[in-house]
C-alpha atoms as a PDB file:
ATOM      1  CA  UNK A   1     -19.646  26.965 -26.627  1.00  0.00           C
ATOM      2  CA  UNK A   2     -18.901  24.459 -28.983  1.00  0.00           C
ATOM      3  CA  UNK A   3     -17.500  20.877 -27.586  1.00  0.00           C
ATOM      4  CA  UNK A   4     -14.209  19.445 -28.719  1.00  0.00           C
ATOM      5  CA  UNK A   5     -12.733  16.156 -28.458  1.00  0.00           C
ATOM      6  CA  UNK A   6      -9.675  14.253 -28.388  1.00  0.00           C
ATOM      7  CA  UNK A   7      -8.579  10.618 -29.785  1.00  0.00           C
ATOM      8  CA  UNK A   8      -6.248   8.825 -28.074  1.00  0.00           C
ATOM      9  CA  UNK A   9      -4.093   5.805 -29.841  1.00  0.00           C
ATOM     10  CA  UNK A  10      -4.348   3.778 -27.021  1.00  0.00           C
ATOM     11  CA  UNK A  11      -1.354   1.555 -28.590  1.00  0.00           C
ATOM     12  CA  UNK A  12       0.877   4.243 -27.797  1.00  0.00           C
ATOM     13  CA  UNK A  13      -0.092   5.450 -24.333  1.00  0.00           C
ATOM     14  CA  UNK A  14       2.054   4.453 -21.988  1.00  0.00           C
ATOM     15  CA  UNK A  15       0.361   5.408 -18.750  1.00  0.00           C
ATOM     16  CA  UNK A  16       2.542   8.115 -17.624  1.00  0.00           C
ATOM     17  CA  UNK A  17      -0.711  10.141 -16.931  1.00  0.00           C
ATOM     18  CA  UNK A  18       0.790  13.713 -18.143  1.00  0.00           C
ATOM     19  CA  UNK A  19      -2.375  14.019 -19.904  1.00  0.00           C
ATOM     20  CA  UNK A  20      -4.462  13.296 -17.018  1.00  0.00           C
ATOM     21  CA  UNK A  21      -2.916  15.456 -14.599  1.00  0.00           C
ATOM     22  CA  UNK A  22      -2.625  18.499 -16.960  1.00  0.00           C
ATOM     23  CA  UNK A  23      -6.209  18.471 -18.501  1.00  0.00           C
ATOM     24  CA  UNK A  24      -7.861  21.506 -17.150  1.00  0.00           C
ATOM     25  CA  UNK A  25     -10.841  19.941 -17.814  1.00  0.00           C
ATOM     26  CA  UNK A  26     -10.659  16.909 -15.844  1.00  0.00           C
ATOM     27  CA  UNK A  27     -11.848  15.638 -19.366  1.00  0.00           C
ATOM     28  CA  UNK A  28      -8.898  12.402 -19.387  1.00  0.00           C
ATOM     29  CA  UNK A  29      -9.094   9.403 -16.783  1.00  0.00           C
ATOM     30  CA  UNK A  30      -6.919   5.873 -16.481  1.00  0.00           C
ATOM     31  CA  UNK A  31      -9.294   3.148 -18.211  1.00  0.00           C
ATOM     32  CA  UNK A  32      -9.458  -0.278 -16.883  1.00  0.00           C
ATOM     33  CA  UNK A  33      -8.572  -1.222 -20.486  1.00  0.00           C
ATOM     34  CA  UNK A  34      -5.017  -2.708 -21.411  1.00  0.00           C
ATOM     35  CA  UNK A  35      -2.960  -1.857 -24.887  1.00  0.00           C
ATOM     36  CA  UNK A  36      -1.024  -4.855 -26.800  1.00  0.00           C
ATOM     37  CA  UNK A  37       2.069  -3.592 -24.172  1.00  0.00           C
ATOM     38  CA  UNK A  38      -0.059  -4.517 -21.556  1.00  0.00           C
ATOM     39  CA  UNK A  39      -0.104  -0.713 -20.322  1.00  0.00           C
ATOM     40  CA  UNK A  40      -3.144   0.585 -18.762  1.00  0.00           C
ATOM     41  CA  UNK A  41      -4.450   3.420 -21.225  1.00  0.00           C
ATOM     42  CA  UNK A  42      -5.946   6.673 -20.661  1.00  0.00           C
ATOM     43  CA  UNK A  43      -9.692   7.603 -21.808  1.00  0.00           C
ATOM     44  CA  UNK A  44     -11.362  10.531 -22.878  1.00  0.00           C
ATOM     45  CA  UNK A  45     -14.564  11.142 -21.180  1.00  0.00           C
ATOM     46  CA  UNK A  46     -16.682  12.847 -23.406  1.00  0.00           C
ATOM     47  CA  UNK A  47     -19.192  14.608 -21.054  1.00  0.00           C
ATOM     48  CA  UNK A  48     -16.455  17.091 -19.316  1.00  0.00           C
ATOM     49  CA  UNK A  49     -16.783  19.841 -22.100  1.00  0.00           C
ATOM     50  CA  UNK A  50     -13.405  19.714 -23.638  1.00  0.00           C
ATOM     51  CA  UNK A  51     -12.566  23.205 -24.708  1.00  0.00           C
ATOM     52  CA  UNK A  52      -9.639  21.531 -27.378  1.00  0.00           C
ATOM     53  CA  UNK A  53      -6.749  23.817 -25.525  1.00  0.00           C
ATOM     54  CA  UNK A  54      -4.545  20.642 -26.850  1.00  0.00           C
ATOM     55  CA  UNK A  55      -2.344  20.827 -23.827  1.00  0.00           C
ATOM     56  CA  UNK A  56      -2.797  17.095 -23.054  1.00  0.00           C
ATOM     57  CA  UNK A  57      -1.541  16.450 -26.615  1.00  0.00           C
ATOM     58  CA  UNK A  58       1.697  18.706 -25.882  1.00  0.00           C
ATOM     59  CA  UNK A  59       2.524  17.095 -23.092  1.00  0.00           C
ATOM     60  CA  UNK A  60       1.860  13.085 -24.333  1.00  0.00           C
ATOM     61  CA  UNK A  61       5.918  12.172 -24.629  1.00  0.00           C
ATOM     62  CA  UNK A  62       4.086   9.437 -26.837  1.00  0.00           C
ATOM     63  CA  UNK A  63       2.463  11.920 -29.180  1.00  0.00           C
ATOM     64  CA  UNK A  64      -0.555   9.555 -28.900  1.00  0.00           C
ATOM     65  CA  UNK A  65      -3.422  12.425 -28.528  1.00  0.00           C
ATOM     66  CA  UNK A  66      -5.167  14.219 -31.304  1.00  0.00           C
ATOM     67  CA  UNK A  67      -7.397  17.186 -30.778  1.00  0.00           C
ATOM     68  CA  UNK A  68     -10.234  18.051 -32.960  1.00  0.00           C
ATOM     69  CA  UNK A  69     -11.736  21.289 -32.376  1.00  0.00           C
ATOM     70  CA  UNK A  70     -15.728  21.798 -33.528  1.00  0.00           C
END
């Protein structure tokens, strides 16, 4: 199975953590890091085999995730 990713614009994340709780995968955690907002941003780990199903993207209210499928 091939391994997809996602990119998250960490100046739009505003820690709401829809992404995190909805990622089948377990594939998106809270970062220690802070945006320019001073919100704490959500990270995509990359070893937790993403299978691209996209549904963190549908469910960012900040449309701050892309998916790329390989």
């Amino acid at each position: 199975m091939k391994k997809s990713k996602i990119k998250i614009d960490s100046q739009f994340c505003k820690s709401c953590r829809f992404c995190i709780e909805n990622c089948p995968k377990g594939a998106i955690v809270l970062s220690e890091k802070l945006n320019t907002k001073g919100y704490v941003v959500s990270e995509f780990l990359t070893d937790k085999n993403c299978t691209g199903c996209a549904t963190c993207a549908l469910v960012c209210p900040e449309a701050a995730i892309e998916v790329y499928r390989d």
